[in-house]
C-alpha atoms as a PDB file:
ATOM      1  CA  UNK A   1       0.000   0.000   0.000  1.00  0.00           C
ATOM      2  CA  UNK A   2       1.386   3.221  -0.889  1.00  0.00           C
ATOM      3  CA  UNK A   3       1.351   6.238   1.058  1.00  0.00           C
ATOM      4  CA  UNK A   4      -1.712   9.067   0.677  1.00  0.00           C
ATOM      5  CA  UNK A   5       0.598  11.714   1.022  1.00  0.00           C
ATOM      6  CA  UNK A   6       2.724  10.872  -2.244  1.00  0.00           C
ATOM      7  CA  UNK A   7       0.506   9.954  -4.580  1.00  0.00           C
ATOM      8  CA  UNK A   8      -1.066  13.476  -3.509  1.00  0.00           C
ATOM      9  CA  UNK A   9       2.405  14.422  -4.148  1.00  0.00           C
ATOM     10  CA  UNK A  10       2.775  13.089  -7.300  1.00  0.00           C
ATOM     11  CA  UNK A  11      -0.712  14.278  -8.569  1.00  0.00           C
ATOM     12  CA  UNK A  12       1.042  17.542  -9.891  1.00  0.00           C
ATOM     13  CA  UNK A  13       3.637  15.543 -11.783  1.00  0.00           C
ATOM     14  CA  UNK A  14       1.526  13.038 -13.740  1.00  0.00           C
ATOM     15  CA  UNK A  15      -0.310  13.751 -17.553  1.00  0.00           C
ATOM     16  CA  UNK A  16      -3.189  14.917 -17.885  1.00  0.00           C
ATOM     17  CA  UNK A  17      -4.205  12.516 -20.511  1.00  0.00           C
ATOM     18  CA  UNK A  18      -2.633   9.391 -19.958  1.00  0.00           C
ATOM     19  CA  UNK A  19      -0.785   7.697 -22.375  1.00  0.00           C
ATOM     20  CA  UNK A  20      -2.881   4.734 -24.127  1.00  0.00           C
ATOM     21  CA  UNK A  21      -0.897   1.949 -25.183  1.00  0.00           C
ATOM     22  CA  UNK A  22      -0.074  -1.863 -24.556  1.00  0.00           C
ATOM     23  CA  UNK A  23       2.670  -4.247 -24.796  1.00  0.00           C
ATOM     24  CA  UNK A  24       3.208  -5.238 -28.106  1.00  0.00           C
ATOM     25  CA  UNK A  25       2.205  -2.285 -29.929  1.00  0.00           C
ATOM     26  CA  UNK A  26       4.227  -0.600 -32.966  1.00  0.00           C
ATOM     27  CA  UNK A  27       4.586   2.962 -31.595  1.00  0.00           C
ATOM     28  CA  UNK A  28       6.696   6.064 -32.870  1.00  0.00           C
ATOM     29  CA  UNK A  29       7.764   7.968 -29.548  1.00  0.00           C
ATOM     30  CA  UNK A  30       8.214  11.872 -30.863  1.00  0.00           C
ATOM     31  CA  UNK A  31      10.892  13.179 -28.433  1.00  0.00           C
ATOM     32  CA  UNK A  32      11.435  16.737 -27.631  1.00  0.00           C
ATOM     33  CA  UNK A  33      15.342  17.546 -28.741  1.00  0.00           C
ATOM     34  CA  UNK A  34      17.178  20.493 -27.452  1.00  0.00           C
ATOM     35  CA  UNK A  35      20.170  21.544 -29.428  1.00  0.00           C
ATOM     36  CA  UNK A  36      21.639  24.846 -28.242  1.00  0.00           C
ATOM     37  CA  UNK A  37      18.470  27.310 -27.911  1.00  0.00           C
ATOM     38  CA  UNK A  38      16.453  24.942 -30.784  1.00  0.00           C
ATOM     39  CA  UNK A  39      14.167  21.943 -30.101  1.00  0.00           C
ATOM     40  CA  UNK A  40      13.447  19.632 -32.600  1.00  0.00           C
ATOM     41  CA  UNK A  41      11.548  16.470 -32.515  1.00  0.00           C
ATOM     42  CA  UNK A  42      13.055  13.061 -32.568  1.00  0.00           C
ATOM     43  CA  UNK A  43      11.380  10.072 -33.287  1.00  0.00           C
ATOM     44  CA  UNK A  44      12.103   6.583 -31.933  1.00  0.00           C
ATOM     45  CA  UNK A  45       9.901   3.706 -33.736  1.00  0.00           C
ATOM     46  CA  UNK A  46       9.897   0.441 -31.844  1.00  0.00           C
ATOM     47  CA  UNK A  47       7.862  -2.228 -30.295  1.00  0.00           C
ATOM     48  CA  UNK A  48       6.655  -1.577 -27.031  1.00  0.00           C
ATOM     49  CA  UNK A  49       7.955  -4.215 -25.345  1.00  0.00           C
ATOM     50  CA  UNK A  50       8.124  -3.289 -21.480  1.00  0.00           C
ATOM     51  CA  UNK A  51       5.918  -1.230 -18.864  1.00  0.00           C
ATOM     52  CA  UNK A  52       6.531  -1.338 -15.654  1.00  0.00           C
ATOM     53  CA  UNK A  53       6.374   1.094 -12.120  1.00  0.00           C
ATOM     54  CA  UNK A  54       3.347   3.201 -10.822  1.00  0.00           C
ATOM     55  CA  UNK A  55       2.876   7.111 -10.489  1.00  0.00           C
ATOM     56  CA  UNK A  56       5.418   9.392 -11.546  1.00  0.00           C
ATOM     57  CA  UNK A  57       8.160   6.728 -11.888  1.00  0.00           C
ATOM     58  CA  UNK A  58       6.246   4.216 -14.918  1.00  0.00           C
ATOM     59  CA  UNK A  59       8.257   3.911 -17.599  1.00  0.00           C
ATOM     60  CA  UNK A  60       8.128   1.865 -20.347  1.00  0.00           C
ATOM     61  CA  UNK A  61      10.807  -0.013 -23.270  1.00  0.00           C
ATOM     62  CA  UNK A  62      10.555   0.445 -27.135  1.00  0.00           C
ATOM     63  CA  UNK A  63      13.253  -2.204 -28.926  1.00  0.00           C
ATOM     64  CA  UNK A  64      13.936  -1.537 -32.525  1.00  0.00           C
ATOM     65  CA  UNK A  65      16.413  -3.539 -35.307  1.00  0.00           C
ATOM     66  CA  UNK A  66      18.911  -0.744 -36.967  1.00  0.00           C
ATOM     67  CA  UNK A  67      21.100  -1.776 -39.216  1.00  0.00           C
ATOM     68  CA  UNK A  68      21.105  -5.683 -38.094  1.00  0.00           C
ATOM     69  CA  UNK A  69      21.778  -4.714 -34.466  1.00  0.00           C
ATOM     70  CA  UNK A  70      18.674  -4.221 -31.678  1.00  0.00           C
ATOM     71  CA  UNK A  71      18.058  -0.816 -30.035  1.00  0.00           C
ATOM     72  CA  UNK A  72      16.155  -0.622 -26.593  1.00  0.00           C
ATOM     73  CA  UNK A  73      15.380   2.662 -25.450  1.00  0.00           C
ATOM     74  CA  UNK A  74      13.638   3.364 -22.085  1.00  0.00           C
ATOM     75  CA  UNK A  75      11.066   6.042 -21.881  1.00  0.00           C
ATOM     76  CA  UNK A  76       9.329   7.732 -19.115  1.00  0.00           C
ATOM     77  CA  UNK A  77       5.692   7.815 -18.946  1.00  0.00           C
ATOM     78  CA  UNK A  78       4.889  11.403 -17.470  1.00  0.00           C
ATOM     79  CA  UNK A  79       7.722  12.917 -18.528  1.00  0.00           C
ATOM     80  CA  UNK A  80       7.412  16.998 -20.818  1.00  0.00           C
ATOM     81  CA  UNK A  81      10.120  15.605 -23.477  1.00  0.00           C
ATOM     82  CA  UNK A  82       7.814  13.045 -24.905  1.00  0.00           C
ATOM     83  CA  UNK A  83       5.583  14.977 -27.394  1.00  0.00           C
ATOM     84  CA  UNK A  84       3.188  12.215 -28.120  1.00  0.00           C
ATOM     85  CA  UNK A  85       2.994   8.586 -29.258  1.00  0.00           C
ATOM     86  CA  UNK A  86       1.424   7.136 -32.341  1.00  0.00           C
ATOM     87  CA  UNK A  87       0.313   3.860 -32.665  1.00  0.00           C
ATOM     88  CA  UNK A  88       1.145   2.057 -35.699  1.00  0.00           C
ATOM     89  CA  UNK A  89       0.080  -1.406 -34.525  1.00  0.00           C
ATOM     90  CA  UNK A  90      -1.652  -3.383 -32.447  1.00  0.00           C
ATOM     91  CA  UNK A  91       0.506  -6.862 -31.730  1.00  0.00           C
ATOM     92  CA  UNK A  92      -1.369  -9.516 -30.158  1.00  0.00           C
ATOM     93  CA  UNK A  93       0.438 -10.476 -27.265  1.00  0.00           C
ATOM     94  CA  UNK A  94       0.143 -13.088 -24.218  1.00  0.00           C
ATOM     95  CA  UNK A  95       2.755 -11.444 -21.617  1.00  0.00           C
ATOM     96  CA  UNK A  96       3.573  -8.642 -20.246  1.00  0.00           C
ATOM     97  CA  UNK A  97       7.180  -8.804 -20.882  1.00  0.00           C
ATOM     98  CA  UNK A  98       8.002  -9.533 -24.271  1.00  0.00           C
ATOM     99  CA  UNK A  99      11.864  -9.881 -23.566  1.00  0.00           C
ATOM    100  CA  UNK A 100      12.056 -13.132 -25.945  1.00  0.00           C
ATOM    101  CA  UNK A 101      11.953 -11.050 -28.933  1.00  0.00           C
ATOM    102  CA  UNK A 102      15.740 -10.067 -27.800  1.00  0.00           C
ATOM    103  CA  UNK A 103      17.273 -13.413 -28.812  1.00  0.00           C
ATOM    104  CA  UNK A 104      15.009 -13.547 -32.521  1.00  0.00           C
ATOM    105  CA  UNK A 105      15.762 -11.871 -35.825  1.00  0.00           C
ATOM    106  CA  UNK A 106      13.909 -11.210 -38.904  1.00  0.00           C
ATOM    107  CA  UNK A 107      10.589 -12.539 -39.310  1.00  0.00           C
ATOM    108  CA  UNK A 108      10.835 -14.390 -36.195  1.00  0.00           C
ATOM    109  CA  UNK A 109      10.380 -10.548 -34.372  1.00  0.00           C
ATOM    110  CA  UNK A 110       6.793 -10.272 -36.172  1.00  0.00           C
ATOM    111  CA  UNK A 111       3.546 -10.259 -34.098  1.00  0.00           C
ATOM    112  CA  UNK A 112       0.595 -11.095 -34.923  1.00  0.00           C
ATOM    113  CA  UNK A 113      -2.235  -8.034 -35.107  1.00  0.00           C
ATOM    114  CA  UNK A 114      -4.500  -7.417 -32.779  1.00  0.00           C
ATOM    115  CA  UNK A 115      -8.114  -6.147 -33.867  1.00  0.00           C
ATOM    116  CA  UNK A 116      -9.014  -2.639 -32.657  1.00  0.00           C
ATOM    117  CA  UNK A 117     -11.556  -2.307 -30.021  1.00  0.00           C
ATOM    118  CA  UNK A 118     -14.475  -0.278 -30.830  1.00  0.00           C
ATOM    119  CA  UNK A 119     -13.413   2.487 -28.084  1.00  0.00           C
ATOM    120  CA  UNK A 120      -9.677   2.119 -29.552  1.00  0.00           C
ATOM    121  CA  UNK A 121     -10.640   3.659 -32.926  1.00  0.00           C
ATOM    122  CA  UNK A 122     -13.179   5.756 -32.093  1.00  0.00           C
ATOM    123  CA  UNK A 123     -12.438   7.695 -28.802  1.00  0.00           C
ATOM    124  CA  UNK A 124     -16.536   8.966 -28.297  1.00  0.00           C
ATOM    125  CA  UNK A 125     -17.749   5.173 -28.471  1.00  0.00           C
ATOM    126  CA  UNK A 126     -18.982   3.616 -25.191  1.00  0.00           C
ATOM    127  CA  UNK A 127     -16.780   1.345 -23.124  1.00  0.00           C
END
């Protein structure tokens, strides 16, 4: 059990919109940049293949191939750099760690696709 007095704490800290994604999607992670006095956006395409922690401290794990070798990059959930996050795909998953897919290559990385739910695609729908 937590304590009240943090997660009152932490209240402040968190997004207002959370962000809506599960393990095993294709997302692209648009990363605030700053070079000098510029920002720029960066973005990091990958499977979503970790979540873990609670409240301000949730992050989550997008692995990627480039150039034959796998990238894992770890992401904070609430934190001001990450501009937003598109889904690509849905993967159809049975865990909630999907740290196999470190040891495959090529096809053997694909998941299979998960079918939208109504309230997925269409925000207004009923749950």
């Amino acid at each position: 059990m937590r304590n009240k007095l943090l997660d009152i704490a932490e209240q402040s800290s968190l997004r207002e919109e959370p962000l809506s994604f599960a393990i095993g999607d294709t997302v692209d992670v648009h990363t605030r940049i700053l070079e000098g006095s510029k920002e720029r956006v960066q973005v990091f395409s990958g499977v979503v293949i970790a979540r873990r922690g609670h409240g301000t401290s949730e992050t989550f794990t997008v692995r990627r191939i480039v150039a034959g070798e796998g990238v894992e990059r770890t992401f904070p959930v609430n934190t001001p750099k990450i501009a937003k996050i598109e889904i690509r795909r849905h993967g159809r998953v049975r865990r909630a760690k999907l740290f196999y897919l470190r040891d495959r290559t090529g096809k053997a990385t694909r998941l299979r696709e998960r079918k939208a739910k109504p309230w997925e695609v269409d925000p207004n729908a009923k749950k």
